[in-house]
C-alpha atoms as a PDB file:
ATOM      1  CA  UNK A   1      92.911 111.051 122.404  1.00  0.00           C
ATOM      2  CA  UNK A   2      92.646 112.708 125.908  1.00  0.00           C
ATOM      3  CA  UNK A   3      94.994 112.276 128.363  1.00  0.00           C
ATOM      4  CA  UNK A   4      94.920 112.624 132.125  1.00  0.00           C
ATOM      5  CA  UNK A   5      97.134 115.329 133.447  1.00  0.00           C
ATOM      6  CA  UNK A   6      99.958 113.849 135.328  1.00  0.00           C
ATOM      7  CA  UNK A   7      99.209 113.230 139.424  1.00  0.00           C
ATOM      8  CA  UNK A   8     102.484 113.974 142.169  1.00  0.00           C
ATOM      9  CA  UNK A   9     104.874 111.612 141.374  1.00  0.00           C
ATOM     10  CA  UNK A  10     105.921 110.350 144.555  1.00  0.00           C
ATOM     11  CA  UNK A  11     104.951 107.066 145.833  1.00  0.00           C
ATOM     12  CA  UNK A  12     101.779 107.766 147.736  1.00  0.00           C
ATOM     13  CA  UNK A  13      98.786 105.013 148.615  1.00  0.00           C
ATOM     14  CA  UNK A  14      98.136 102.785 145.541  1.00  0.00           C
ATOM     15  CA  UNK A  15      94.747 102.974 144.731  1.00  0.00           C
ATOM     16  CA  UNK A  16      92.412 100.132 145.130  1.00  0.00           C
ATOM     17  CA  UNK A  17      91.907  97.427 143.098  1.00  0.00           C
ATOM     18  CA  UNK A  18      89.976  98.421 139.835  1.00  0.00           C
ATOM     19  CA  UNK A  19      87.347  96.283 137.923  1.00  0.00           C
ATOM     20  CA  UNK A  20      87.613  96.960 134.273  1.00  0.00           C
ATOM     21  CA  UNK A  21      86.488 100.320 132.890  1.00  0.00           C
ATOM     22  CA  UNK A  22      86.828 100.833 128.699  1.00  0.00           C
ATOM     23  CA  UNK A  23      90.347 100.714 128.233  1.00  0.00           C
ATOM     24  CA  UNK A  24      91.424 101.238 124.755  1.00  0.00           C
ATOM     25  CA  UNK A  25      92.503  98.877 122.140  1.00  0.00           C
ATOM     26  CA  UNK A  26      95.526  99.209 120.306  1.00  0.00           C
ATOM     27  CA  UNK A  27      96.026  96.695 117.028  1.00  0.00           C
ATOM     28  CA  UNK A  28      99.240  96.014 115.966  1.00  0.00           C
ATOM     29  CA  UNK A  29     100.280  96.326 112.419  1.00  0.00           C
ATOM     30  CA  UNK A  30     103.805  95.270 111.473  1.00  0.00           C
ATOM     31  CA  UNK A  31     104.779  95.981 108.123  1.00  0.00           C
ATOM     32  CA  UNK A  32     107.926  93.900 108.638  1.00  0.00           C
ATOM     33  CA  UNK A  33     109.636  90.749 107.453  1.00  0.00           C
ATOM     34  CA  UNK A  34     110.736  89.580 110.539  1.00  0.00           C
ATOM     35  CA  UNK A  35     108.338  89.877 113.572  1.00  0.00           C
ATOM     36  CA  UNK A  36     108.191  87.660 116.306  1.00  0.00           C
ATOM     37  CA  UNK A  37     104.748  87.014 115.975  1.00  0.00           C
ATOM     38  CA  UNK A  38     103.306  88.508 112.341  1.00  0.00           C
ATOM     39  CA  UNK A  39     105.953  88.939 110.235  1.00  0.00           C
ATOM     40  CA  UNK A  40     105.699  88.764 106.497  1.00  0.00           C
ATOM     41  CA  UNK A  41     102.648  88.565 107.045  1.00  0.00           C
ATOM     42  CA  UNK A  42     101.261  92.632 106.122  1.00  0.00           C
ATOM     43  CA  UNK A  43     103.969  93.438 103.962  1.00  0.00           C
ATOM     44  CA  UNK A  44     102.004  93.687 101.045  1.00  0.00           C
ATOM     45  CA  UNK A  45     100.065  97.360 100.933  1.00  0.00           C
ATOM     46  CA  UNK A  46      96.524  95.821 100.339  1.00  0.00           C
ATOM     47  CA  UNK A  47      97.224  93.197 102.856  1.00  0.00           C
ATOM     48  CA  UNK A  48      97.945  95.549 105.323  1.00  0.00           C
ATOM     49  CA  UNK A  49      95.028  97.787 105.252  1.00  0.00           C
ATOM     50  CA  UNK A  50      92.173  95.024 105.028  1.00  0.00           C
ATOM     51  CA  UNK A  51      94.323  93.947 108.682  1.00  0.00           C
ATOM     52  CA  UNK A  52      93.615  97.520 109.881  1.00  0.00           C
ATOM     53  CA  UNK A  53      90.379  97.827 108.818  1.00  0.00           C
ATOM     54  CA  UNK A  54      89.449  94.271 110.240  1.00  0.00           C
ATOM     55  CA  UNK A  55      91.038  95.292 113.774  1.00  0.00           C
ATOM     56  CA  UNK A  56      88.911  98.738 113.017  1.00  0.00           C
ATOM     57  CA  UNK A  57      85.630  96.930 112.806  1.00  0.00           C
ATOM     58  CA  UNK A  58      86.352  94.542 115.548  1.00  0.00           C
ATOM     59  CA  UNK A  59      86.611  97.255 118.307  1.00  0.00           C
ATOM     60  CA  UNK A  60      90.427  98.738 118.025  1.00  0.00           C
ATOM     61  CA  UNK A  61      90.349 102.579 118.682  1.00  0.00           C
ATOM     62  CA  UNK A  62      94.257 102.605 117.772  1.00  0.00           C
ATOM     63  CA  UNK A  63      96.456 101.244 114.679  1.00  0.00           C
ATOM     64  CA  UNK A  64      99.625 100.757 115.920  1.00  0.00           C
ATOM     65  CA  UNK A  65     101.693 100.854 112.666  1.00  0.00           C
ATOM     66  CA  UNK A  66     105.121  99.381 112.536  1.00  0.00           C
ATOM     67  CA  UNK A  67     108.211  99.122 110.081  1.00  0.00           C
ATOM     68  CA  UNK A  68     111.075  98.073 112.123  1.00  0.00           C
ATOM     69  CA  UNK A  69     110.931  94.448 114.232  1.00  0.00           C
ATOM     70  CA  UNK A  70     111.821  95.409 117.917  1.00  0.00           C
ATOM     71  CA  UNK A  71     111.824  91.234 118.963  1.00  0.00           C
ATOM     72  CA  UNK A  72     115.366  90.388 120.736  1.00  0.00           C
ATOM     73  CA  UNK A  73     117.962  89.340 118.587  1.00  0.00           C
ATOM     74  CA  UNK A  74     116.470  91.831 115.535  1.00  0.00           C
ATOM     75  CA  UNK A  75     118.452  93.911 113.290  1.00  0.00           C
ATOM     76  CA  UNK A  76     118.085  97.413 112.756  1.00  0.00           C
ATOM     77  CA  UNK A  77     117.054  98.907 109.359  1.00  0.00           C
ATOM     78  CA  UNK A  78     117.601 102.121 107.976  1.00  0.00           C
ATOM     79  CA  UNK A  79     115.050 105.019 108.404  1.00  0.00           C
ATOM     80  CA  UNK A  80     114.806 105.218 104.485  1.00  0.00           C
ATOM     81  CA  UNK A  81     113.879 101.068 104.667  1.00  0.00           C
ATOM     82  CA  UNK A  82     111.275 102.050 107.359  1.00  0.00           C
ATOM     83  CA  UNK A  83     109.759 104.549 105.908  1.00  0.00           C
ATOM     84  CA  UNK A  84     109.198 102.615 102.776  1.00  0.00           C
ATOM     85  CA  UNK A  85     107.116 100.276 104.750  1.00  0.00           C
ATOM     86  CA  UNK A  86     104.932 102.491 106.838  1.00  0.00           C
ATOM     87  CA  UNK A  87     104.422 105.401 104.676  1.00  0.00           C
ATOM     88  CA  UNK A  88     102.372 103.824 102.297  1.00  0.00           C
ATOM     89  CA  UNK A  89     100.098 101.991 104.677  1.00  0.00           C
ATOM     90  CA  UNK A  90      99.457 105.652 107.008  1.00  0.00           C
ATOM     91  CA  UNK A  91      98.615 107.521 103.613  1.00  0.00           C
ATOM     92  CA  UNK A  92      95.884 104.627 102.662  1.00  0.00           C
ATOM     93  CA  UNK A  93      94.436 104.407 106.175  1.00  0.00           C
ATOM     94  CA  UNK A  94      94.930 108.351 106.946  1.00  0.00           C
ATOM     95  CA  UNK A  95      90.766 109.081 107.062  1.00  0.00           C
ATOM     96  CA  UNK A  96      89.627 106.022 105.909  1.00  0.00           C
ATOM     97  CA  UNK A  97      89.496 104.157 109.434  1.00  0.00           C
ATOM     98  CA  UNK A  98      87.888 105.758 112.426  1.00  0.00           C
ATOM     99  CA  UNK A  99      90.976 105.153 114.506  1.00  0.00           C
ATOM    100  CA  UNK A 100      94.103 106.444 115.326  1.00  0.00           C
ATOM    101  CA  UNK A 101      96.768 105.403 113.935  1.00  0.00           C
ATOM    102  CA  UNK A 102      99.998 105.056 115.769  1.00  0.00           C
ATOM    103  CA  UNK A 103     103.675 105.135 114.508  1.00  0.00           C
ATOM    104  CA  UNK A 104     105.861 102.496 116.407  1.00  0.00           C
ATOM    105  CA  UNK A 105     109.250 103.977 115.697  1.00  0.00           C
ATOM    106  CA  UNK A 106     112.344 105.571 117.598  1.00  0.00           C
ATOM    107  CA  UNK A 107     113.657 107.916 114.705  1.00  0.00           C
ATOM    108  CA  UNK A 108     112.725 111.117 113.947  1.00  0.00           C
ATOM    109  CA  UNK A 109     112.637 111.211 110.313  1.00  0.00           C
ATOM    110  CA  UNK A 110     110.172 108.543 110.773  1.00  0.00           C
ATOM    111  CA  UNK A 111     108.230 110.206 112.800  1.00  0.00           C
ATOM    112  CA  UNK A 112     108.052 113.273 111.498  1.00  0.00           C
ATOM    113  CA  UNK A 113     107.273 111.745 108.074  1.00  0.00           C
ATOM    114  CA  UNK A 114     104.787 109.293 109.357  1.00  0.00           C
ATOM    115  CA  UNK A 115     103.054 112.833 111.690  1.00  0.00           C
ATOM    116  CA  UNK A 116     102.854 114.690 108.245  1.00  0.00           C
ATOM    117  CA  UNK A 117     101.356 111.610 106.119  1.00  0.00           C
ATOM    118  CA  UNK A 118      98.027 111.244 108.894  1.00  0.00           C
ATOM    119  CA  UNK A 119      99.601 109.579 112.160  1.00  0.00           C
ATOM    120  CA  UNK A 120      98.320 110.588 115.317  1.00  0.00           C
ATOM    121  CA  UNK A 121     100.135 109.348 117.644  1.00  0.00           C
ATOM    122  CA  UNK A 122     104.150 108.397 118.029  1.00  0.00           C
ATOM    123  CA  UNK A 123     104.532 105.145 119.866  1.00  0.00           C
ATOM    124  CA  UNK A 124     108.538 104.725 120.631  1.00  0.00           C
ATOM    125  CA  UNK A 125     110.545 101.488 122.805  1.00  0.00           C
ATOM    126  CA  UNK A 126     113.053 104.006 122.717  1.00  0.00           C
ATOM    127  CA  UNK A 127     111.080 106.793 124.620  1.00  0.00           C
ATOM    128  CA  UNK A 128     112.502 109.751 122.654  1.00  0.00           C
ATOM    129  CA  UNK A 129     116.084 108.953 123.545  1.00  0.00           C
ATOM    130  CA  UNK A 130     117.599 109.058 119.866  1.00  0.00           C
ATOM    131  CA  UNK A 131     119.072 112.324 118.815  1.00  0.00           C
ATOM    132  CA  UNK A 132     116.907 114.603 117.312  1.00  0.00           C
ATOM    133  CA  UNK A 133     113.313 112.360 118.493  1.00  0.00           C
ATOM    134  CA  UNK A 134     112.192 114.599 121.582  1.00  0.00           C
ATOM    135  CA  UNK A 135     112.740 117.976 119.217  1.00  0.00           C
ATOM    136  CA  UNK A 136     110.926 115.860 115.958  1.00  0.00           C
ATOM    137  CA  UNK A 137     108.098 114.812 118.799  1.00  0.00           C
ATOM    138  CA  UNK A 138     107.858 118.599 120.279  1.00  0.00           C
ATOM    139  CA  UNK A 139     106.879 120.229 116.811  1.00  0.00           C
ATOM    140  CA  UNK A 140     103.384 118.226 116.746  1.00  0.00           C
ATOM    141  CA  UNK A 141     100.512 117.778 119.217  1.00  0.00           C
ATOM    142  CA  UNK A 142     100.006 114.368 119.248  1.00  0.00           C
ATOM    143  CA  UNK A 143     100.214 112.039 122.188  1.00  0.00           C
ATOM    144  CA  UNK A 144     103.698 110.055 122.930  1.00  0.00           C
ATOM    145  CA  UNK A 145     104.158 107.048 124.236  1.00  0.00           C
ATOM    146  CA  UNK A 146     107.185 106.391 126.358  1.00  0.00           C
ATOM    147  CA  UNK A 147     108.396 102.488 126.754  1.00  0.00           C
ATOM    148  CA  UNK A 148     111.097 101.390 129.048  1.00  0.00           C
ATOM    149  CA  UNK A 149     114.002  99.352 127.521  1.00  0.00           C
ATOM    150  CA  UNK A 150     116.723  97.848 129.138  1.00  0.00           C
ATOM    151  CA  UNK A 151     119.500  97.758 126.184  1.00  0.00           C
ATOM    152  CA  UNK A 152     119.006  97.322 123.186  1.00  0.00           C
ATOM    153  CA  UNK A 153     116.494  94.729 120.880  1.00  0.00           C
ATOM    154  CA  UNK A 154     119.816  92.616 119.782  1.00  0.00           C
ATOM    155  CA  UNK A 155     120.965  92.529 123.225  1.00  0.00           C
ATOM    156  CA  UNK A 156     118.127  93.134 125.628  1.00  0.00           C
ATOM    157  CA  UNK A 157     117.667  89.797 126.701  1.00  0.00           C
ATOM    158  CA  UNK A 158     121.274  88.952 127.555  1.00  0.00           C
ATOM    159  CA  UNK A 159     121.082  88.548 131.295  1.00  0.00           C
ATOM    160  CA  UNK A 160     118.845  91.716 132.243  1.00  0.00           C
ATOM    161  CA  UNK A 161     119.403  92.398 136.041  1.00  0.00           C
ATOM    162  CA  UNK A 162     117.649  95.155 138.365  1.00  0.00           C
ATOM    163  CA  UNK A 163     117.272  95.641 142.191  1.00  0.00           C
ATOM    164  CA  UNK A 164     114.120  96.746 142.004  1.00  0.00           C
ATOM    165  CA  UNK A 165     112.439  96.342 138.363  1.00  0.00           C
ATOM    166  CA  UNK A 166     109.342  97.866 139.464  1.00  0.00           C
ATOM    167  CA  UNK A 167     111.316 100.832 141.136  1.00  0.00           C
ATOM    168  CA  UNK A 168     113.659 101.077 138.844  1.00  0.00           C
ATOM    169  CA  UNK A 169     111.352 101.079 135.601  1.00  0.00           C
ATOM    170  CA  UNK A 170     109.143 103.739 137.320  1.00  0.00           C
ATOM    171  CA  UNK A 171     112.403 106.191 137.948  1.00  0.00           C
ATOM    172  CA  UNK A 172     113.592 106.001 134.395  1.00  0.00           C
ATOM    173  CA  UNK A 173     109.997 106.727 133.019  1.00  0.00           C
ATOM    174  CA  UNK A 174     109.394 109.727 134.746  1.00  0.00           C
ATOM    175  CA  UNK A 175     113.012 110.986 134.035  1.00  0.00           C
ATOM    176  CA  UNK A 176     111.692 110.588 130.646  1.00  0.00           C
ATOM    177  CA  UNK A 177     108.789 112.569 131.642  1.00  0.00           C
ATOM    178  CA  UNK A 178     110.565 115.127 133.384  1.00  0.00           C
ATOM    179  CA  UNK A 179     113.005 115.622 129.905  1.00  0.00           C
ATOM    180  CA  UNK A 180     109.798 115.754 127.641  1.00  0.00           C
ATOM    181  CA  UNK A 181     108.390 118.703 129.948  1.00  0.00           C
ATOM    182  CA  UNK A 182     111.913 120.127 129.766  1.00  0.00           C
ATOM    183  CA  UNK A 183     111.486 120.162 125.576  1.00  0.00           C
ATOM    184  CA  UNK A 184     108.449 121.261 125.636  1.00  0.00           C
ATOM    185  CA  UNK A 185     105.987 118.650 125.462  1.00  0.00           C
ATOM    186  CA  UNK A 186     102.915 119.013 127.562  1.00  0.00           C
ATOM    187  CA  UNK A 187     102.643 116.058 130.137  1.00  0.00           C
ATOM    188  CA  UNK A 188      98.918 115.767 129.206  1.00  0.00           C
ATOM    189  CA  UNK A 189     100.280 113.846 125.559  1.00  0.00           C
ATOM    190  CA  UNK A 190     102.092 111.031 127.334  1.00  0.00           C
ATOM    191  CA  UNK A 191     101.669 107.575 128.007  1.00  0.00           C
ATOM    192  CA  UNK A 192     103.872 104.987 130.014  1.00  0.00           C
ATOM    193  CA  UNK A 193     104.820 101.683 129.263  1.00  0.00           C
ATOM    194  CA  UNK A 194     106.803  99.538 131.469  1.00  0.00           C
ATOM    195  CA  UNK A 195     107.536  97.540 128.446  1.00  0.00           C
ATOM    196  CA  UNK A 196     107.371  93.707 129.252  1.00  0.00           C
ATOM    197  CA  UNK A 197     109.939  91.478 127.313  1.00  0.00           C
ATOM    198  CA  UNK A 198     112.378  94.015 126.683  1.00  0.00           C
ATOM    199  CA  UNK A 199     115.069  93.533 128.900  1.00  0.00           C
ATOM    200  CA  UNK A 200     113.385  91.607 131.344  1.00  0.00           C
ATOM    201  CA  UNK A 201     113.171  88.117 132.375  1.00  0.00           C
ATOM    202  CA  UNK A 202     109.966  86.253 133.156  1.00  0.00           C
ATOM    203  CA  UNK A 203     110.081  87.185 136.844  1.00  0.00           C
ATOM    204  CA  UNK A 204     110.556  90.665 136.185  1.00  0.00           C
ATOM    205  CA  UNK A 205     107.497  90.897 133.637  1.00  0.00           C
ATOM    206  CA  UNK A 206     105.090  88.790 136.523  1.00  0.00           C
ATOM    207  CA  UNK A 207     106.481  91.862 138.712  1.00  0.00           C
ATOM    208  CA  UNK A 208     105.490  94.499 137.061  1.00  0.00           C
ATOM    209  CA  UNK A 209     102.025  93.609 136.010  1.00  0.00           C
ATOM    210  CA  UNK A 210     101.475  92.727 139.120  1.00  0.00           C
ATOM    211  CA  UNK A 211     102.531  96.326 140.748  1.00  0.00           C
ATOM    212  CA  UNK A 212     101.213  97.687 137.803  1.00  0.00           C
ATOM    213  CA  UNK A 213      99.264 100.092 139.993  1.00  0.00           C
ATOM    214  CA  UNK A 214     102.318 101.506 141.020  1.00  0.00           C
ATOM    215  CA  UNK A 215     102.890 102.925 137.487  1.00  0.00           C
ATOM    216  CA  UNK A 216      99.048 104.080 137.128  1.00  0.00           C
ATOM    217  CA  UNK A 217      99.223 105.606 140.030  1.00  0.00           C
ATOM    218  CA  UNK A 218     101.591 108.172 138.753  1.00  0.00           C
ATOM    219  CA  UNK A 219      98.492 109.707 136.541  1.00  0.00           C
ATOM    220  CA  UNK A 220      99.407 108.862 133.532  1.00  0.00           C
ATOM    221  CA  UNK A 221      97.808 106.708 130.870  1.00  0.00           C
ATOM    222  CA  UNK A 222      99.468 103.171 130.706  1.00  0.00           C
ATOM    223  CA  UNK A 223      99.790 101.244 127.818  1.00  0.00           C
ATOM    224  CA  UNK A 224     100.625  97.573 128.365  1.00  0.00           C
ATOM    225  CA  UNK A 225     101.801  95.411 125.309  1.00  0.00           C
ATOM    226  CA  UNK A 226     101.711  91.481 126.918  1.00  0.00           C
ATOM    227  CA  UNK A 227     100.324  89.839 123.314  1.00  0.00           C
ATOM    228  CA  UNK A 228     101.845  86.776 122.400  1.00  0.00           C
ATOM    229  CA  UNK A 229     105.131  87.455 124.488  1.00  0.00           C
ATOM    230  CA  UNK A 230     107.836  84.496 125.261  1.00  0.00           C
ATOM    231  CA  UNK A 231     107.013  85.010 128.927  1.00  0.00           C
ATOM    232  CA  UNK A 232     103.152  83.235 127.959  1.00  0.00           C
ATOM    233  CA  UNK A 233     105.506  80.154 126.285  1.00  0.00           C
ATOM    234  CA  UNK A 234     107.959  80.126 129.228  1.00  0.00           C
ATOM    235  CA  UNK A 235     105.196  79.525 131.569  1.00  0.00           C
ATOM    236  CA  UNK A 236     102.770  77.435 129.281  1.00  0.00           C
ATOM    237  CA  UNK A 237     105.147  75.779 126.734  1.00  0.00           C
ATOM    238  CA  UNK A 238     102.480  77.400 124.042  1.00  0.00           C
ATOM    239  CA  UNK A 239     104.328  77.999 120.586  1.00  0.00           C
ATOM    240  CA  UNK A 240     103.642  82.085 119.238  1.00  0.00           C
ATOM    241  CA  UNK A 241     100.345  81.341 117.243  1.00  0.00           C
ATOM    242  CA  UNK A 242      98.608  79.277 120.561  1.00  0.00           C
ATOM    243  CA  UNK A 243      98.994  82.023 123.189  1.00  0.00           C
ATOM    244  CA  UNK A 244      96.019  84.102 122.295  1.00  0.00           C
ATOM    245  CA  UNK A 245      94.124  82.615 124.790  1.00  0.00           C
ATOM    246  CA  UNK A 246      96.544  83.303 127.374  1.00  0.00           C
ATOM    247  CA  UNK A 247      97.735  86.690 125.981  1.00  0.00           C
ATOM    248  CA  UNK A 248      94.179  87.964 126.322  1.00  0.00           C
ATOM    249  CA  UNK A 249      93.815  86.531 130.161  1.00  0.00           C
ATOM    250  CA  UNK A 250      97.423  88.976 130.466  1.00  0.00           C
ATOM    251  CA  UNK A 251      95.440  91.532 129.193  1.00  0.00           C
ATOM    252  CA  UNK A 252      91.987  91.442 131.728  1.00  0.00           C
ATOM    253  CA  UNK A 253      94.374  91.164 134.521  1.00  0.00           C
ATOM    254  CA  UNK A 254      96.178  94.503 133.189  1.00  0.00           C
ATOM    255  CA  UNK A 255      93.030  96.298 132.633  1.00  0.00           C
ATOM    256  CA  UNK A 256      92.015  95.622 135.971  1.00  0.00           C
ATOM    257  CA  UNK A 257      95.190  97.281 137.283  1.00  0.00           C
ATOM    258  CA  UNK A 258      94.077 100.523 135.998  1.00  0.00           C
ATOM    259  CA  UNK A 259      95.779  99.817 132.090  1.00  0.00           C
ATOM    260  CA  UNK A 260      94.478 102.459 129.857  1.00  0.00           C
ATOM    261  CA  UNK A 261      95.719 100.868 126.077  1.00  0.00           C
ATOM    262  CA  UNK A 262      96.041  97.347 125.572  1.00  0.00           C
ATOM    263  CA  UNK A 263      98.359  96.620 122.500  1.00  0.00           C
ATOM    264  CA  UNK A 264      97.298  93.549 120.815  1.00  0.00           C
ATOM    265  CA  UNK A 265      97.285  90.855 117.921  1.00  0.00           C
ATOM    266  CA  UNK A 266      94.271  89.661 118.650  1.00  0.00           C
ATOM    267  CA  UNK A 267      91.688  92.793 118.780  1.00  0.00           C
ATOM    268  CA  UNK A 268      88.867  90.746 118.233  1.00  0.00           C
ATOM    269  CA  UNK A 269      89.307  88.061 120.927  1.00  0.00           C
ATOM    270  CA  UNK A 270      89.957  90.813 123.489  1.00  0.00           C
ATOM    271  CA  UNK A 271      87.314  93.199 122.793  1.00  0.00           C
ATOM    272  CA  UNK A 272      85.049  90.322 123.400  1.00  0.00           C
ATOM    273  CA  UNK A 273      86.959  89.303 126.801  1.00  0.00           C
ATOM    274  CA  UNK A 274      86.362  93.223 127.768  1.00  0.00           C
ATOM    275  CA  UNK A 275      82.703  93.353 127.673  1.00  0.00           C
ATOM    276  CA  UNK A 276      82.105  90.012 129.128  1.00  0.00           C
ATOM    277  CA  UNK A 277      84.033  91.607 132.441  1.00  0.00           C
ATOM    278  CA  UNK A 278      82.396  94.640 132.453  1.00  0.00           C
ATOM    279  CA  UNK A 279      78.925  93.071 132.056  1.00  0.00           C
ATOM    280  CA  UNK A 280      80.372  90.919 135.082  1.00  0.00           C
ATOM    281  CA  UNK A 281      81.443  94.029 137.043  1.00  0.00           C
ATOM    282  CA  UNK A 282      78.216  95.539 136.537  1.00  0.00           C
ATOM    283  CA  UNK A 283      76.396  92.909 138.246  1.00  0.00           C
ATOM    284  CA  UNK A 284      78.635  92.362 140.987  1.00  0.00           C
ATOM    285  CA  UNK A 285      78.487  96.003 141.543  1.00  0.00           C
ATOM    286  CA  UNK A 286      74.640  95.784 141.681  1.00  0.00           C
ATOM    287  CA  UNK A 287      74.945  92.981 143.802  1.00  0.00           C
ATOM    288  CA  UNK A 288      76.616  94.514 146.279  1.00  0.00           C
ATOM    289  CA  UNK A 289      74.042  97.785 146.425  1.00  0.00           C
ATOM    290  CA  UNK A 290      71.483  95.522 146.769  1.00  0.00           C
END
C-alpha cells in the first residue's frame, strides 16, 4: 500500500473541497464475542473467512482483522486469548484473498505474531503507545495506522471533554508521528485516524468530520471508521443493524473530505455508494468544461 510522504505540519490553507477520488475500503472482521456491532458472529474459523472473502469480492482492498472488542464499556483479554482468535483466520486468508489484511490490535506480541503469520498492515486505537508496540512495529515494513483515543475503551465515554477536539486530536497525532520517526519508522507507512466514538461525544465526532480536511491536510493518509457508530443512533434513533444506510452517507461525506480508507461493515453497500459519486463527479466535472 503506498503512502504519501508527510506535507509541513503546520496549519497552512485547507485545501478545497474534494469530490470523491478511489478511496480504499477497509472490511472489518471481528473475531470476537462481544462487538458492538458483529460479535459472535465470525468466531467460527470457516465463518470468518467466507466474511473476508465476501468483503474481498465485493470491492474491499483491506481486511481489517480483529480479536479484541474496542466498544466502550469492553473488557480487555489477554494477548494469548487474542491471538487464538486472529491467528488462525490471517494464516487461512494469508495469499488466498487479493487484499491486505490488517491486524486491529495494540500489543506487540500480537502484532508481531499476526506480521509473521501474512498481515500487512498493523491497525492500533492505541497508536503504538503500549510498551514494547513502536519497537514490535519498527522491525517490519508495513504501514501503521495511528488512532486517537481519549482514555481507555471501559472508560472512554465517561464525560470526554476537549477545548478544541479538532486541535487537540491533530496535536496528539502528530506527536505520535513525530515518536514513530524518532523509532525509526519511516513517515511514508502511516496513517491517521481521528478515531470517532472513542472518547468523544456526538458533537465532537460532527466536528471532526466536518474539519476533517484539517487532518488531510497534514499529508498523510486518513482512515475514517464512522460504520454503525452510536453517534448514527443518537441522531436517528436507528438500533446497530438499521444504520447502514446512514453509516454509508458518513462515509461519502468523509471521502469527500479527502478520506483515504474507509473502515466498514458494510463493504458492499459502500462500494456501490462510491461509484455512483464518482460517475456523478465525472459529469459535473464535464459539465462545467463544457
Amino acid at each position: 500500500m503506498s503512502l504519501r510522504a508527510a506535507a509541513d505540519s503546520g496549519d497552512g490553507a485547507l485545501p478545497e473541497p474534494r469530490t470523491v477520488n478511489n478511496p480504499e475500503v477497509m472490511g472489518i472482521l471481528n473475531i470476537t464475542p462481544d462487538s458492538f456491532s458483529d460479535g459472535g458472529r465470525f468466531q467460527g474459523l470457516d465463518a470468518a473467512i467466507e466474511c473476508a472473502r465476501e468483503m474481498v469480492a465485493a470491492g474491499a482492498t483491506i481486511i481489517d482483522v480483529g480479536g479484541e472488542s474496542t466498544r466502550p464499556g469492553a473488557r480487555p483479554v489477554t494477548a494469548a486469548e487474542e491471538l487464538l482468535r486472529v491467528l488462525p483466520v490471517i494464516e487461512a486468508l494469508d495469499g488466498q484473498v487479493k487484499a491486505t489484511l490488517s491486524v486491529d490490535t495494540s500489543k506487540p506480541e500480537v502484532m508481531r505474531a499476526a506480521l509473521r503469520a501474512g498481515a500487512g498492515m498493523i491497525n492500533d486505537v492505541n497508536a503504538l503507545r503500549a510498551p514494547g508496540a513502536m519497537e514490535a512495529v519498527a522491525a517490519f515494513d508495513v504501514p501503521v495506522c495511528l488512532m486517537h483515543m481519549r482514555g481507555e475503551p471501559r472508560t472512554m465515554q465517561a464525560a470526554p471533554e476537549y477545548r478544541d477536539v479538532v486541535a487537540e486530536v491533530r496535536a496528539f497525532l502528530l506527536q505520535r508521528v513525530a515518536e514513530c520517526r524518532r523509532h525509526g519508522i519511516d513517515e511514508r507507512r502511516l496513517i491517521l485516524d481521528p478515531g470517532f466514538g472513542f472518547g468523544k461525544t456526538v458533537e465532537h465526532n460532527l466536528r471532526l468530520l466536518g474539519s476533517l480536511e484539517r487532518l488531510v491536510a497534514t499529508g498523510f493518509k486518513v482512515l475514517v471508521g464512522l460504520s454503525r457508530k452510536s453517534m448514527i443512533g443518537a441522531i436517528t434513533g436507528r438500533g446497530v443493524c438499521e444504520r447502514a444506510a446512514s453509516s454509508v452517507v458518513l462515509a461519502l461525506a468523509a471521502a469527500r473530505k479527502g478520506a483515504a480508507i474507509l473502515r466498514v461493515h458494510d463493504v458492499a453497500m459502500t462500494v456501490d455508494a462510491l461509484r455512483l459519486m464518482q460517475r456523478v463527479d465525472e459529469f459535473e466535472s464535464g459539465a462545467a468544461k463544457s
